[in-house]
Protein backbone atom coordinates (compact mmCIF):
# COMPACT_ATOMS: atom_id res chain seq x y z
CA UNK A 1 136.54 85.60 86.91
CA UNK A 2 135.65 83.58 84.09
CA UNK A 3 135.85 85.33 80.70
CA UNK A 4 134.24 82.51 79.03
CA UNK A 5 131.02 83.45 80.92
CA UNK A 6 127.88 84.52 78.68
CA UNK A 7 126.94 88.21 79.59
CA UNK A 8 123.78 88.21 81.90
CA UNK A 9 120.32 88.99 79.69
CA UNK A 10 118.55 91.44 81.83
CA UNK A 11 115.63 92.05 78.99
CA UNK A 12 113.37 90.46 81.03
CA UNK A 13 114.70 92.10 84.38
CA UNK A 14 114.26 95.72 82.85
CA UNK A 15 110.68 94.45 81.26
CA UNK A 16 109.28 93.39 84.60
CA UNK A 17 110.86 96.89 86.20
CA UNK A 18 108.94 99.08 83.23
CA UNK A 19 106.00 97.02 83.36
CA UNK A 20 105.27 97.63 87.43
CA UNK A 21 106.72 101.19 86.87
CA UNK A 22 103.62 101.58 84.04
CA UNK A 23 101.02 99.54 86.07
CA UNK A 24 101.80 101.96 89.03
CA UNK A 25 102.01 105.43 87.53
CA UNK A 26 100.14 105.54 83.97
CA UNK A 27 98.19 102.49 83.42
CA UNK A 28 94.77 104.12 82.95
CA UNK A 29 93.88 107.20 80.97
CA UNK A 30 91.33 109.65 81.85
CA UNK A 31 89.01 110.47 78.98
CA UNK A 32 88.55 113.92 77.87
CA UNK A 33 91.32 115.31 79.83
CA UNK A 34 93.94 112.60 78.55
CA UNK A 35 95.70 112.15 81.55
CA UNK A 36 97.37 108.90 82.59
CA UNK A 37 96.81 107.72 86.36
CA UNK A 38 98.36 104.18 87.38
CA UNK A 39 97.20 102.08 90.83
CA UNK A 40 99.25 104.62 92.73
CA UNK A 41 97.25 107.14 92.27
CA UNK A 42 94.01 104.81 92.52
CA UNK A 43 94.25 102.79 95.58
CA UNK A 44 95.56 105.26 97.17
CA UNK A 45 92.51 106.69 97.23
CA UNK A 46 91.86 103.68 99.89
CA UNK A 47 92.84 105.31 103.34
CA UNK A 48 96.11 103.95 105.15
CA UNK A 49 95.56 100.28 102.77
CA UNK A 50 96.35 101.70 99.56
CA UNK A 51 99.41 104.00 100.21
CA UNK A 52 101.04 101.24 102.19
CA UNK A 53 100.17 98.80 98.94
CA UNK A 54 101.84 101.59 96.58
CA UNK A 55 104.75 102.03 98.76
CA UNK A 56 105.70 98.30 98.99
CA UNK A 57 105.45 98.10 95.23
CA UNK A 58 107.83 100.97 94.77
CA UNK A 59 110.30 99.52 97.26
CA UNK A 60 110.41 96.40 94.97
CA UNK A 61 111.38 98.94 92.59
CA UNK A 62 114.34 99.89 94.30
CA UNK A 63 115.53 96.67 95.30
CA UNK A 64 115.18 95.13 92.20
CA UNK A 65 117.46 97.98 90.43
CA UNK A 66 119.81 97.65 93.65
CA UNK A 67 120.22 93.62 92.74
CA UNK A 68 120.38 94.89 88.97
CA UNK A 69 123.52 96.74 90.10
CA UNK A 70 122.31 100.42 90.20
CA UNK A 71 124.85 102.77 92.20
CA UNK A 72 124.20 104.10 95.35
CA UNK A 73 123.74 107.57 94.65
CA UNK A 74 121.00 106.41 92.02
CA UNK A 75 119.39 104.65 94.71
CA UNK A 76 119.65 107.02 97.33
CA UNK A 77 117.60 109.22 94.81
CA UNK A 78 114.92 106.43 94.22
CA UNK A 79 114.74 106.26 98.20
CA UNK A 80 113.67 110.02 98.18
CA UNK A 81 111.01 109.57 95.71
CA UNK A 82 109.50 106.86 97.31
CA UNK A 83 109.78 108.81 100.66
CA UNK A 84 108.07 111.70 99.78
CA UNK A 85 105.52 110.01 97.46
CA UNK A 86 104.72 107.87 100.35
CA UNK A 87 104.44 111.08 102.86
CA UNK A 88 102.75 113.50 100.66
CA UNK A 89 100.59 110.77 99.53
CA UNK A 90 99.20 109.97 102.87
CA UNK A 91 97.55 113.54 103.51
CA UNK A 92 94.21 113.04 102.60
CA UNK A 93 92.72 114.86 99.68
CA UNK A 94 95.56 117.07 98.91
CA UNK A 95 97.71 113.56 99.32
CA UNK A 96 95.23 112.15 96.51
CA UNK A 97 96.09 114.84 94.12
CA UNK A 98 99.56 114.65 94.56
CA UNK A 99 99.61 110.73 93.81
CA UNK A 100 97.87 111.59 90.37
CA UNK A 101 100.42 114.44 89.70
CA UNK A 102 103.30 112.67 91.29
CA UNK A 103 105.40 109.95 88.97
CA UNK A 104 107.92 108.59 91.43
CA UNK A 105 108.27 105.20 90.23
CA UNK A 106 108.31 106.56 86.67
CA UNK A 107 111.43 108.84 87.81
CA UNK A 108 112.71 105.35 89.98
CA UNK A 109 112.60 103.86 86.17
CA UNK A 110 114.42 106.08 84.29
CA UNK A 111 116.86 106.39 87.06
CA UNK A 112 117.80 102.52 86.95
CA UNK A 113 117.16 102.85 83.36
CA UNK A 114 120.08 105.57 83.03
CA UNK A 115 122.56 102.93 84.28
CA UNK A 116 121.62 99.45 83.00
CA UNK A 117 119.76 100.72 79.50
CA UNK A 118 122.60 103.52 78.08
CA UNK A 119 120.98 104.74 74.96
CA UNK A 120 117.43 103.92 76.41
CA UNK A 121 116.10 107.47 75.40
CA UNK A 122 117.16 107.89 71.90
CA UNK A 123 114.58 104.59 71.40
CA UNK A 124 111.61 104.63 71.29
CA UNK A 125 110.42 100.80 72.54
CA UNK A 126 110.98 101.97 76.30
């Protein structure tokens, strides 16, 4: 290996992963009750369409942190939360409700975030 080599800059890696992670999860807040909702919990109000649209953007999620050089374990636990978002998700109505409650791609982030970002709680920019 060459020791010479500049360390890889994954700022704009991790941006692009927080930025989809926000778009999908809590994009949008809903007045008066102050909630945030992202385009997970939106289009998946589209039947069949919009769960499938979700899922595929979550899955970039975990591939992008598995190229980034998360663990295994890590992203055997980002699997599971993309698994049951996508399952639960799909029941209609009670599916709908769960996608607003439900931040899997939030949790996806801060597991990936856990192993590239160390520190990444204790400041406040993430």
């Amino acid at each position: 290996m060459d020791e010479t080599a500049a360390p890889v800059d994954r700022s704009a890696d991790l941006r692009r992963l927080k930025t989809v992670a926000y778009w999908l999860d809590d994009r949008f807040r809903i007045p008066v009750l102050g909630w945030r909702v992202g385009l997970d919990g939106l289009v998946g109000l589209v039947p069949g369409v919009g769960d499938a649209a979700t899922t595929i953007a979550a899955l970039w999620i975990l591939r992008e942190a598995h190229r980034l050089g998360v663990p295994r374990h890590k992203l055997g636990r980002m699997a599971v939360n993309i698994g049951i978002d996508t399952v639960l998700g799909a029941v209609p109505l009670v599916g709908d409700a769960f996608d607003l409650a439900n931040k899997a791609n939030r949790r996806n982030l801060r597991l990936a975030l856990d192993h590239l970002e160390p520190g990444w709680q204790d400041r406040r920019d993430s």
